[in-house]
PDB file of N, CA and C in Angstrom:
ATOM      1  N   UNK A   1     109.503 127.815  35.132  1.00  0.00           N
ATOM      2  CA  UNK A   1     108.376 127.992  36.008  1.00  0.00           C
ATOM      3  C   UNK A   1     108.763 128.975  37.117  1.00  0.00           C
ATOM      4  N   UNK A   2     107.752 129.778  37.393  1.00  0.00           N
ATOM      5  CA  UNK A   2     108.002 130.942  38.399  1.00  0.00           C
ATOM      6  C   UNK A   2     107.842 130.542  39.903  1.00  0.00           C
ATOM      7  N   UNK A   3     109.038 130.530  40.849  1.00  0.00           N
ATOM      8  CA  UNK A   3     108.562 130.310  42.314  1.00  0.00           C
ATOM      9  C   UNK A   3     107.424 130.706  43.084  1.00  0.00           C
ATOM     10  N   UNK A   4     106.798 129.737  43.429  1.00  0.00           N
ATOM     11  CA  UNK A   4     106.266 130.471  44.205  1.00  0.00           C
ATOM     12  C   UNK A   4     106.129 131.215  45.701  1.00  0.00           C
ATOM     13  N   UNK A   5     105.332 132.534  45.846  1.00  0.00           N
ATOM     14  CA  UNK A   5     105.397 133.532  46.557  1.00  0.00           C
ATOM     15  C   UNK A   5     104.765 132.869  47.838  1.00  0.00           C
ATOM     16  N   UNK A   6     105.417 133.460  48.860  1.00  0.00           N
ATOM     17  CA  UNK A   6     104.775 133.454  50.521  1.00  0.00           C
ATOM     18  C   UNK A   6     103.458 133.405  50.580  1.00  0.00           C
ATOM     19  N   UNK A   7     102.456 133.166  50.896  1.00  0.00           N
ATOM     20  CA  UNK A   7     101.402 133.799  50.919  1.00  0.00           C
ATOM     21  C   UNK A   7     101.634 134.969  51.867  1.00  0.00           C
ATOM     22  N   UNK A   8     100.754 135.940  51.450  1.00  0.00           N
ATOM     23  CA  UNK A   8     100.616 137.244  52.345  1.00  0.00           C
ATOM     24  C   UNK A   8     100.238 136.638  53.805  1.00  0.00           C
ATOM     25  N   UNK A   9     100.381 137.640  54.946  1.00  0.00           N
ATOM     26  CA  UNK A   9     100.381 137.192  56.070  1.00  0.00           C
ATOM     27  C   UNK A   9      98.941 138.151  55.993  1.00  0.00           C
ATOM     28  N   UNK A  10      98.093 137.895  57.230  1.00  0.00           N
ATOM     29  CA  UNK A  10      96.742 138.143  57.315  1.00  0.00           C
ATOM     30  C   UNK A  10      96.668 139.573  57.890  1.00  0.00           C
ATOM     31  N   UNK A  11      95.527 140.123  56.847  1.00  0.00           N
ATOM     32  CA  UNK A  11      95.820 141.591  57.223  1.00  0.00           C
ATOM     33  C   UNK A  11      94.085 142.604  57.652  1.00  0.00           C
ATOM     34  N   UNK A  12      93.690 143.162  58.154  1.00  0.00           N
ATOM     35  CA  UNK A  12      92.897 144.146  57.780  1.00  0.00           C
ATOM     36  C   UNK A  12      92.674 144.460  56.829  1.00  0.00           C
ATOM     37  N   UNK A  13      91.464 144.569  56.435  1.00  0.00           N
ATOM     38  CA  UNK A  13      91.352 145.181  55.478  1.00  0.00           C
ATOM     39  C   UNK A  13      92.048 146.588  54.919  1.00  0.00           C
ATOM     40  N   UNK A  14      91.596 147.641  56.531  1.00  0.00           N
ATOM     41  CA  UNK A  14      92.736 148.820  56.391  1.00  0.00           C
ATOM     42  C   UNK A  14      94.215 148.625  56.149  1.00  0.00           C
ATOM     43  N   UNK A  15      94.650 147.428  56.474  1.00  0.00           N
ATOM     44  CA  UNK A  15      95.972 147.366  56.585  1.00  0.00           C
ATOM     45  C   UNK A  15      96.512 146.986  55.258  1.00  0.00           C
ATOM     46  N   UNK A  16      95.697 146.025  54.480  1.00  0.00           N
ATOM     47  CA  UNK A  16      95.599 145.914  53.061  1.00  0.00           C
ATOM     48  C   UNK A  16      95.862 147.086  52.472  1.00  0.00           C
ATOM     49  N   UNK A  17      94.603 147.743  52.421  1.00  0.00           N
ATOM     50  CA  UNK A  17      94.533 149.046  51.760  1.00  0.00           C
ATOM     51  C   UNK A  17      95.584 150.155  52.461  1.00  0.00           C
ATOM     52  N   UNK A  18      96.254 150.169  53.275  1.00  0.00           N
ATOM     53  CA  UNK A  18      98.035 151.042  53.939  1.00  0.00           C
ATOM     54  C   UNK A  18      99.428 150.589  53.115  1.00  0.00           C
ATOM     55  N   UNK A  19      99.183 149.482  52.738  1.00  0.00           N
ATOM     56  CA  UNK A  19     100.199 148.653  52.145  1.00  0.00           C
ATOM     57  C   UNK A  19      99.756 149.020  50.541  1.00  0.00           C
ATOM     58  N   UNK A  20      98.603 148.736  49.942  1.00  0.00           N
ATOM     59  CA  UNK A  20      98.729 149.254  48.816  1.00  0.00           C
ATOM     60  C   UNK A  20      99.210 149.893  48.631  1.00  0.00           C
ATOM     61  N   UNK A  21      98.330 151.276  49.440  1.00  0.00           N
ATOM     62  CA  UNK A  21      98.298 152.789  48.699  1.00  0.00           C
ATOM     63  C   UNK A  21      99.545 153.075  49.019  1.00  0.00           C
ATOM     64  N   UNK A  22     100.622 152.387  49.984  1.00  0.00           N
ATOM     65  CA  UNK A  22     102.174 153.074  49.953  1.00  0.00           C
ATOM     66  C   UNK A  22     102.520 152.775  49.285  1.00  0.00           C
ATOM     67  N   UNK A  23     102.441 151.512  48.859  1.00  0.00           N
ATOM     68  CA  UNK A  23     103.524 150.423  47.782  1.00  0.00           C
ATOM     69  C   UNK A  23     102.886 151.214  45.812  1.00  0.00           C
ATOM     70  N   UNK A  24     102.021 151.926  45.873  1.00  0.00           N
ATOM     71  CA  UNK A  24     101.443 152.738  44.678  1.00  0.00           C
ATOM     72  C   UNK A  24     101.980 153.989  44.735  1.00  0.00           C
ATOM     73  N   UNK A  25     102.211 154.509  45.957  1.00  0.00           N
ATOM     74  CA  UNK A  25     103.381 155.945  46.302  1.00  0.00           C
ATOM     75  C   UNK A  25     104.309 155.686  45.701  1.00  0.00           C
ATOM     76  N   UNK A  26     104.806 154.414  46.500  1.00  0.00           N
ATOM     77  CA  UNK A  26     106.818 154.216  46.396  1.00  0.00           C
ATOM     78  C   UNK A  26     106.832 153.831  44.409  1.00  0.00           C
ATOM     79  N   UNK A  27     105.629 153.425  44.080  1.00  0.00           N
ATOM     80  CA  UNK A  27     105.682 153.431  41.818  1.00  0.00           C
ATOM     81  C   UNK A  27     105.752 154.591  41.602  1.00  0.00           C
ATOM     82  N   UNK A  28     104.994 155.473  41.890  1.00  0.00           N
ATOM     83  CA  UNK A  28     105.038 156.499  41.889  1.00  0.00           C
ATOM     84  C   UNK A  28     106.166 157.685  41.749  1.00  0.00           C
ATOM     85  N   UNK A  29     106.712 157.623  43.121  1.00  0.00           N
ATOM     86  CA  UNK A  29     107.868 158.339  43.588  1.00  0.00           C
ATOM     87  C   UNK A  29     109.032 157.864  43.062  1.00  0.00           C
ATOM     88  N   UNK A  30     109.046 156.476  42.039  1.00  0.00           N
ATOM     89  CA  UNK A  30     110.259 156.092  41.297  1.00  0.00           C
ATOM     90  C   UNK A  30     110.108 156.636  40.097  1.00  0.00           C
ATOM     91  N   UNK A  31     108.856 156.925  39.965  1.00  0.00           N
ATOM     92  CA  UNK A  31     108.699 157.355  37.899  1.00  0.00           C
ATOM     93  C   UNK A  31     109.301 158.597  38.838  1.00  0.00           C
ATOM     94  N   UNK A  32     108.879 159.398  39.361  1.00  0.00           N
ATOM     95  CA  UNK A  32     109.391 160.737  39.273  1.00  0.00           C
ATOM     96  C   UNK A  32     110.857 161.310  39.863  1.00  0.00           C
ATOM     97  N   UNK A  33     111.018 160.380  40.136  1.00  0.00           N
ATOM     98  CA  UNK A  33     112.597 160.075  41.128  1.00  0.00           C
ATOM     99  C   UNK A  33     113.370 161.184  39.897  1.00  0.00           C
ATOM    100  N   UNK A  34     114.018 162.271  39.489  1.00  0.00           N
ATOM    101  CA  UNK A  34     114.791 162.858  38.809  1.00  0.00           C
ATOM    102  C   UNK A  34     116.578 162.190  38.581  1.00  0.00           C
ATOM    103  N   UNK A  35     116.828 161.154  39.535  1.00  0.00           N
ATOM    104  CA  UNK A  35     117.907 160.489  39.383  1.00  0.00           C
ATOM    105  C   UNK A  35     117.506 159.320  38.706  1.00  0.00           C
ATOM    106  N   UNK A  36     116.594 158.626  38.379  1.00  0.00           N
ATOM    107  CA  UNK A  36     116.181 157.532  37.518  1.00  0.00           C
ATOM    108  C   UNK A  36     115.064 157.687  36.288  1.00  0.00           C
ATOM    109  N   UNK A  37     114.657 158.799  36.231  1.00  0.00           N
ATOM    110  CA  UNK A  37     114.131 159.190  35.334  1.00  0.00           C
ATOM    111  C   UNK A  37     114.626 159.568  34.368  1.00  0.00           C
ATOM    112  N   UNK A  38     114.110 158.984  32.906  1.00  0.00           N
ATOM    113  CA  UNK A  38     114.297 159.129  31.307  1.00  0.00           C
ATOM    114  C   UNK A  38     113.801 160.366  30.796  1.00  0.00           C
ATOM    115  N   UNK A  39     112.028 160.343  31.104  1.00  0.00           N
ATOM    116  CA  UNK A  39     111.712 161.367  30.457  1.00  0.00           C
ATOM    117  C   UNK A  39     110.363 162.484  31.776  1.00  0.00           C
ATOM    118  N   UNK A  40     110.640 163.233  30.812  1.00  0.00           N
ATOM    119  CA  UNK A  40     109.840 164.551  31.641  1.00  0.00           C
ATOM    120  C   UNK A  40     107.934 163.972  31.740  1.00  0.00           C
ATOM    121  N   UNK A  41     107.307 163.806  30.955  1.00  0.00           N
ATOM    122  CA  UNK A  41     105.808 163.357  30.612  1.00  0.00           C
ATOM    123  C   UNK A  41     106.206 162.244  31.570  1.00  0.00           C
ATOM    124  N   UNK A  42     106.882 161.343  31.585  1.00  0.00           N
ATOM    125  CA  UNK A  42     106.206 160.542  32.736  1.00  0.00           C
ATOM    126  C   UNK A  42     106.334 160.676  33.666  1.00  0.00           C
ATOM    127  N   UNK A  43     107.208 161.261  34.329  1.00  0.00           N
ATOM    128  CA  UNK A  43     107.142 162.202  35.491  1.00  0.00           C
ATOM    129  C   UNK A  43     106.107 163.106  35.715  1.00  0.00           C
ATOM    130  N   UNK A  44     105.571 163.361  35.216  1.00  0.00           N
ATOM    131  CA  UNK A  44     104.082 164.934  35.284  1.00  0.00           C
ATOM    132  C   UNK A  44     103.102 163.903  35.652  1.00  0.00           C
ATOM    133  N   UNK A  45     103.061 162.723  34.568  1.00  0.00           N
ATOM    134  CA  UNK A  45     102.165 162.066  34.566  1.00  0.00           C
ATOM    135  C   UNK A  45     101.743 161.389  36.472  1.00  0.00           C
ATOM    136  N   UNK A  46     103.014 160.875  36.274  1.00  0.00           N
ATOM    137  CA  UNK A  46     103.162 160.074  37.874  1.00  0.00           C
ATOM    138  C   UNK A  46     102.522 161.380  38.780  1.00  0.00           C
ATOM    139  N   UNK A  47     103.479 162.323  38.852  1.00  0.00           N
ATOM    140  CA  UNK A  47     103.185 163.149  39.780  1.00  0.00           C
ATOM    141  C   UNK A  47     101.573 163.679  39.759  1.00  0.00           C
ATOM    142  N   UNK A  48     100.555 163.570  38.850  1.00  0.00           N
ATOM    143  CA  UNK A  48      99.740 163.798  38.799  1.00  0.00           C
ATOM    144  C   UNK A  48      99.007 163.050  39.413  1.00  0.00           C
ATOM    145  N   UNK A  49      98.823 161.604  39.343  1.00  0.00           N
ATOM    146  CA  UNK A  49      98.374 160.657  39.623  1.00  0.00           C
ATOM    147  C   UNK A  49      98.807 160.143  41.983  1.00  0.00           C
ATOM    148  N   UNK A  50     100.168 161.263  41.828  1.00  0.00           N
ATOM    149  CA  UNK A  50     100.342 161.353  43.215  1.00  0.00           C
ATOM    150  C   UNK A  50      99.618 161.736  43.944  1.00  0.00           C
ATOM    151  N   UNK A  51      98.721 162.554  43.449  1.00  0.00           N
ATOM    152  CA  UNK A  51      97.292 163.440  44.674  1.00  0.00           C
ATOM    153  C   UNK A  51      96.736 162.360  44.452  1.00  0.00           C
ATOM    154  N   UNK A  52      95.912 161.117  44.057  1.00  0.00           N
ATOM    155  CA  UNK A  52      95.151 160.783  44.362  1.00  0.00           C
ATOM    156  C   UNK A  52      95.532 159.315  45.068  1.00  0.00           C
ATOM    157  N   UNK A  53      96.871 158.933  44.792  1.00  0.00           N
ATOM    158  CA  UNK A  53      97.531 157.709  45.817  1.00  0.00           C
ATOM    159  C   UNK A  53      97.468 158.158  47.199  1.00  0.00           C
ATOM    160  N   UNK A  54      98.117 159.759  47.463  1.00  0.00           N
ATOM    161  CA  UNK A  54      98.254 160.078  48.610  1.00  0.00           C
ATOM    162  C   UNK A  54      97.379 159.986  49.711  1.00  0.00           C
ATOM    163  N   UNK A  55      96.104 160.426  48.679  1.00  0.00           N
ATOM    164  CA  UNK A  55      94.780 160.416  49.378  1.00  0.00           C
ATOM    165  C   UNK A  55      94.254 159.091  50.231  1.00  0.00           C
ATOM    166  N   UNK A  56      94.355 158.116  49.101  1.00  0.00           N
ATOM    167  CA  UNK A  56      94.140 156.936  49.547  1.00  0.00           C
ATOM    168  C   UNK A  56      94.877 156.567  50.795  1.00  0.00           C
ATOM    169  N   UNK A  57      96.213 157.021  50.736  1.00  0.00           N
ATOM    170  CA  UNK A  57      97.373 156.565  51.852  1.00  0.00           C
ATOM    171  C   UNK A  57      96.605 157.359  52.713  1.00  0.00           C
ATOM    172  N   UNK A  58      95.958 158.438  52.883  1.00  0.00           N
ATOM    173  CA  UNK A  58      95.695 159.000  54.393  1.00  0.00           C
ATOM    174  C   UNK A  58      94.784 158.433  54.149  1.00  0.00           C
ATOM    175  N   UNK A  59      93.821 157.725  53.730  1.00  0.00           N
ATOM    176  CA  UNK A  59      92.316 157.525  53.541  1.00  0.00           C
ATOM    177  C   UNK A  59      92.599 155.978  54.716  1.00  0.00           C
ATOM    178  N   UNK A  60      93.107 155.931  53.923  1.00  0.00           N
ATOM    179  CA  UNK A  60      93.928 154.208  54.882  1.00  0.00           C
ATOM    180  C   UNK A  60      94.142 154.424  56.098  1.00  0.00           C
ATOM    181  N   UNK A  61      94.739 155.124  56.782  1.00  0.00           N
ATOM    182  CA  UNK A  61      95.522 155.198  57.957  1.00  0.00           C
ATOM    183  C   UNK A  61      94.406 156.127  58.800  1.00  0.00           C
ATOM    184  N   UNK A  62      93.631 157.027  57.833  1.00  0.00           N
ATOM    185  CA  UNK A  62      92.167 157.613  58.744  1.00  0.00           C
ATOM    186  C   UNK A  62      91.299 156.344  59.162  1.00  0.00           C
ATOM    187  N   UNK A  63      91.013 155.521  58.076  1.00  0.00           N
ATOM    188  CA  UNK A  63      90.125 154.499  58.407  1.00  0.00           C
ATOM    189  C   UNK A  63      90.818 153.477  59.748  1.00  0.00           C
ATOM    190  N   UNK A  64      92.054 153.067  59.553  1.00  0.00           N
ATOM    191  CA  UNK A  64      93.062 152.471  60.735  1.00  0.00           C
ATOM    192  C   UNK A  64      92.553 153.066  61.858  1.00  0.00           C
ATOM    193  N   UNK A  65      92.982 155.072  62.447  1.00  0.00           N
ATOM    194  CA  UNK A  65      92.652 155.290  63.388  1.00  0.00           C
ATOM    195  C   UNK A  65      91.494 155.094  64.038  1.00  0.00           C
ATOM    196  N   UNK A  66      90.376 155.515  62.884  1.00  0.00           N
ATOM    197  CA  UNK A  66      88.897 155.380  63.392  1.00  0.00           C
ATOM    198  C   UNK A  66      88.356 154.459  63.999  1.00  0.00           C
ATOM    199  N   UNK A  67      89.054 152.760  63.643  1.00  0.00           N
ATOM    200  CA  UNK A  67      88.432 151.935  63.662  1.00  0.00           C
ATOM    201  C   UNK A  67      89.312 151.357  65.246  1.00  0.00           C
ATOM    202  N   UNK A  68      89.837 151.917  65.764  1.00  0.00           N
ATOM    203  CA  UNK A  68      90.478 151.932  66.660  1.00  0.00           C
ATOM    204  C   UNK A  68      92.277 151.361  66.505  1.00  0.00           C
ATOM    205  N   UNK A  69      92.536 150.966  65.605  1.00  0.00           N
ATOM    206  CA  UNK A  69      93.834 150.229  65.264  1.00  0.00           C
ATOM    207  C   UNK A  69      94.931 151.281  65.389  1.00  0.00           C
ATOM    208  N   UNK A  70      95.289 151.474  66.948  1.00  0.00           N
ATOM    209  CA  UNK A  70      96.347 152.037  66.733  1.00  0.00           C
ATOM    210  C   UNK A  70      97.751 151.868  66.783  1.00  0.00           C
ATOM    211  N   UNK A  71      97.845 150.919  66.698  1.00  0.00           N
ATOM    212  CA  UNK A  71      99.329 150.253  66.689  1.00  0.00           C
ATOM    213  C   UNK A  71      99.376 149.943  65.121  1.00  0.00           C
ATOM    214  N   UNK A  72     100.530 150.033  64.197  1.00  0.00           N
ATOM    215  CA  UNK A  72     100.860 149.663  63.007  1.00  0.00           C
ATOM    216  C   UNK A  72     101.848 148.314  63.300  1.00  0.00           C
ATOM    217  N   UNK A  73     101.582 147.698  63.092  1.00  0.00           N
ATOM    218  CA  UNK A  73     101.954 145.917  63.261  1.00  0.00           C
ATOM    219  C   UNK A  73     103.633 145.764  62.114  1.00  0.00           C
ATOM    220  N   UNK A  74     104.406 146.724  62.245  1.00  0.00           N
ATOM    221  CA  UNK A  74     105.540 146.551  60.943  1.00  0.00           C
ATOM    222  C   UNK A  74     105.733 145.386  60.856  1.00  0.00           C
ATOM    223  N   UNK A  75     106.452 144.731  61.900  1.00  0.00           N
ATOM    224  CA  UNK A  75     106.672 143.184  61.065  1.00  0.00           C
ATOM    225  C   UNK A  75     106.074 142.511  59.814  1.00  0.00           C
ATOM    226  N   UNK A  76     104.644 142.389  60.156  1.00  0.00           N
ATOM    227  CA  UNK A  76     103.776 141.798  60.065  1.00  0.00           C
ATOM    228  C   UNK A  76     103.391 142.291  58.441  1.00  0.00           C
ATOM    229  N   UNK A  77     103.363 144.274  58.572  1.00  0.00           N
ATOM    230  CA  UNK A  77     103.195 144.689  57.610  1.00  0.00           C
ATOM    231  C   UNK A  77     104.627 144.774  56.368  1.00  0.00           C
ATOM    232  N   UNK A  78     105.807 144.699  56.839  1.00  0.00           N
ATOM    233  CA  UNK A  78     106.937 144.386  56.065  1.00  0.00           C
ATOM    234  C   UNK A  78     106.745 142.885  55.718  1.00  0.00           C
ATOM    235  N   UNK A  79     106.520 142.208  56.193  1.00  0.00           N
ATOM    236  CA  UNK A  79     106.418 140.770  55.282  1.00  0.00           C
ATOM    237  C   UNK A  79     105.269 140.939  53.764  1.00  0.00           C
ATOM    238  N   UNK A  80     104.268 141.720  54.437  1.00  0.00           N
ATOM    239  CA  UNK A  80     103.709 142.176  53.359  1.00  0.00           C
ATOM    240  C   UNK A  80     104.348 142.860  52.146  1.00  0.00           C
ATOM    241  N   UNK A  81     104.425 143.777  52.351  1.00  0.00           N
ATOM    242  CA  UNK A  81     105.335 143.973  51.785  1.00  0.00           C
ATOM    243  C   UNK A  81     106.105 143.707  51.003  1.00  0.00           C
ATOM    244  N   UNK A  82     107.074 142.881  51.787  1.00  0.00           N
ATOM    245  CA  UNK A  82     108.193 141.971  50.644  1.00  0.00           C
ATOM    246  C   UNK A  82     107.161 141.040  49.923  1.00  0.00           C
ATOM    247  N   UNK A  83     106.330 140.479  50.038  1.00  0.00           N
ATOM    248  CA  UNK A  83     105.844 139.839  48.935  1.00  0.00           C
ATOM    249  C   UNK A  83     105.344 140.700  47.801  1.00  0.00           C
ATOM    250  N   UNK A  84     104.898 141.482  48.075  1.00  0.00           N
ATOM    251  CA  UNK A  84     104.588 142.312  47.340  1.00  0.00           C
ATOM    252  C   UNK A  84     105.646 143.092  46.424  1.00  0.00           C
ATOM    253  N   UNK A  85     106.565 142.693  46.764  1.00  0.00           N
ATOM    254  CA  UNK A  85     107.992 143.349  45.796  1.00  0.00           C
ATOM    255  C   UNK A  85     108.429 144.605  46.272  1.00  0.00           C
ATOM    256  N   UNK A  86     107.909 144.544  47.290  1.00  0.00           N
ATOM    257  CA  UNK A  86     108.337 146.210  48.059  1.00  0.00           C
ATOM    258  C   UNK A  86     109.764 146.729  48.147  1.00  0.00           C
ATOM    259  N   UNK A  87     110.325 145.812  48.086  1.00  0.00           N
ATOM    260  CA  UNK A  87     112.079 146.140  48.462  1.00  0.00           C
ATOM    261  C   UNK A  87     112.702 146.748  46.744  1.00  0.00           C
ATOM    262  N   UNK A  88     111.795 145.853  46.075  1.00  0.00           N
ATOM    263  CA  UNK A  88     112.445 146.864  44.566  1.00  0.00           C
ATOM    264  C   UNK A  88     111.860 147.741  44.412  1.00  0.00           C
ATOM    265  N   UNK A  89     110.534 148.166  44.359  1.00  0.00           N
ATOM    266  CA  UNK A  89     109.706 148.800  44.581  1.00  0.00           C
ATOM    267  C   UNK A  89     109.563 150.451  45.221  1.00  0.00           C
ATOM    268  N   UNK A  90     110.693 150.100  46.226  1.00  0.00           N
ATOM    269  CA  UNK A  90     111.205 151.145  47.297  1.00  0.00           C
ATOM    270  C   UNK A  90     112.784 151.467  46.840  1.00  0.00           C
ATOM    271  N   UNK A  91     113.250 150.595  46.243  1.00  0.00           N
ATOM    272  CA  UNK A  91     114.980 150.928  45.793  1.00  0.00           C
ATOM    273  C   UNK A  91     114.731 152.204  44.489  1.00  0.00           C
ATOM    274  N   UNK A  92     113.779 152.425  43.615  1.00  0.00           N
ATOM    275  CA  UNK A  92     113.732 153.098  43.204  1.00  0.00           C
ATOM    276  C   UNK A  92     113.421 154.419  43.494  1.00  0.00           C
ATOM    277  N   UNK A  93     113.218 154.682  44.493  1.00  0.00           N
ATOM    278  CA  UNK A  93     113.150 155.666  44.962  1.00  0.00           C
ATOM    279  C   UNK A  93     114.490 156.752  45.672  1.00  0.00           C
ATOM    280  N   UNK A  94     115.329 155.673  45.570  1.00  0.00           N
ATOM    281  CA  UNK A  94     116.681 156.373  46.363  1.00  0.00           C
ATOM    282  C   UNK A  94     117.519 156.674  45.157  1.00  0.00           C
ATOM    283  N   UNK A  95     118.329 157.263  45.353  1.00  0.00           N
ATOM    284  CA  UNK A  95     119.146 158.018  44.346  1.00  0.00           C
ATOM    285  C   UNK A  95     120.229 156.535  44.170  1.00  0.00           C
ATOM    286  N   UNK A  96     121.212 156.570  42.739  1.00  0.00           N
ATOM    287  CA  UNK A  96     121.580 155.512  42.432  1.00  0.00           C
ATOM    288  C   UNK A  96     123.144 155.665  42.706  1.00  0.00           C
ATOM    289  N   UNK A  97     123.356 154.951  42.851  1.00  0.00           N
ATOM    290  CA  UNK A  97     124.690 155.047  43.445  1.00  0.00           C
ATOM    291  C   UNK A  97     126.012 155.623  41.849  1.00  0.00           C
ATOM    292  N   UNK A  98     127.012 156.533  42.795  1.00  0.00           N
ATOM    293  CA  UNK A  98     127.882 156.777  41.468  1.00  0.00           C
ATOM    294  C   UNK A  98     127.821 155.545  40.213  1.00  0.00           C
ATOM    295  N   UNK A  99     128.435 156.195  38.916  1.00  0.00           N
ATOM    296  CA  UNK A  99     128.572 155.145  37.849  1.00  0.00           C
ATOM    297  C   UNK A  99     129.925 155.938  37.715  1.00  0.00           C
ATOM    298  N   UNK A 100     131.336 155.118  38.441  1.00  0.00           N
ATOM    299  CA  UNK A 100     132.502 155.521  37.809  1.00  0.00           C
ATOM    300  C   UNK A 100     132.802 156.921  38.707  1.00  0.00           C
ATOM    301  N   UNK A 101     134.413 157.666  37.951  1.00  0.00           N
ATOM    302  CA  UNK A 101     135.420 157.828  38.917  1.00  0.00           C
ATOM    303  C   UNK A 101     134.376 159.572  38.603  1.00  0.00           C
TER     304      UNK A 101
END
């Protein structure tokens, strides 16, 4: 049986949708990561699909400013986050450490 998860901590809607659309970047930016990447097509693919995450990510953070929210709450939004699997999520994105001498 699978543990169960934190519940998410309470968010905006914008703030919802900031946390997605990064945490859909950081999938993103791991398919195309050239140090963890297998093959070329899924990389194009990802990267293709990057214009329209990105969008969303400013679409998010436009709607944040507008609505007056200008403070970004990290704590609050890193707990998010980690439930959300963000910490593996985001490890793919960094280059991998040597394998050997």
């Amino acid at each position: 049986m699978l543990p169960e998860l934190p519940p998410l901590p309470a968010l905006t809607r914008a703030e919802g949708e900031l946390v997605d659309a990064y945490l859909a970047v950081l999938d993103l930016l791991g398919r195309i990561n050239p140090a963890r990447a297998e093959h070329t097509y899924g990389g194009l693919r990802a990267a293709q699909a990057l214009i329209t995450r990105a969008t969303e990510l400013h679409d998010a953070l436009a709607l944040m400013h507008q609505r007056g929210e200008s403070e970004v709450h990290a704590p609050t939004l890193a707990r998010a986050m980690r439930v959300l699997d963000g910490e593996r999520r985001a490890a793919r994105v960094t280059v991998p450490p040597p394998t050997g001498p």
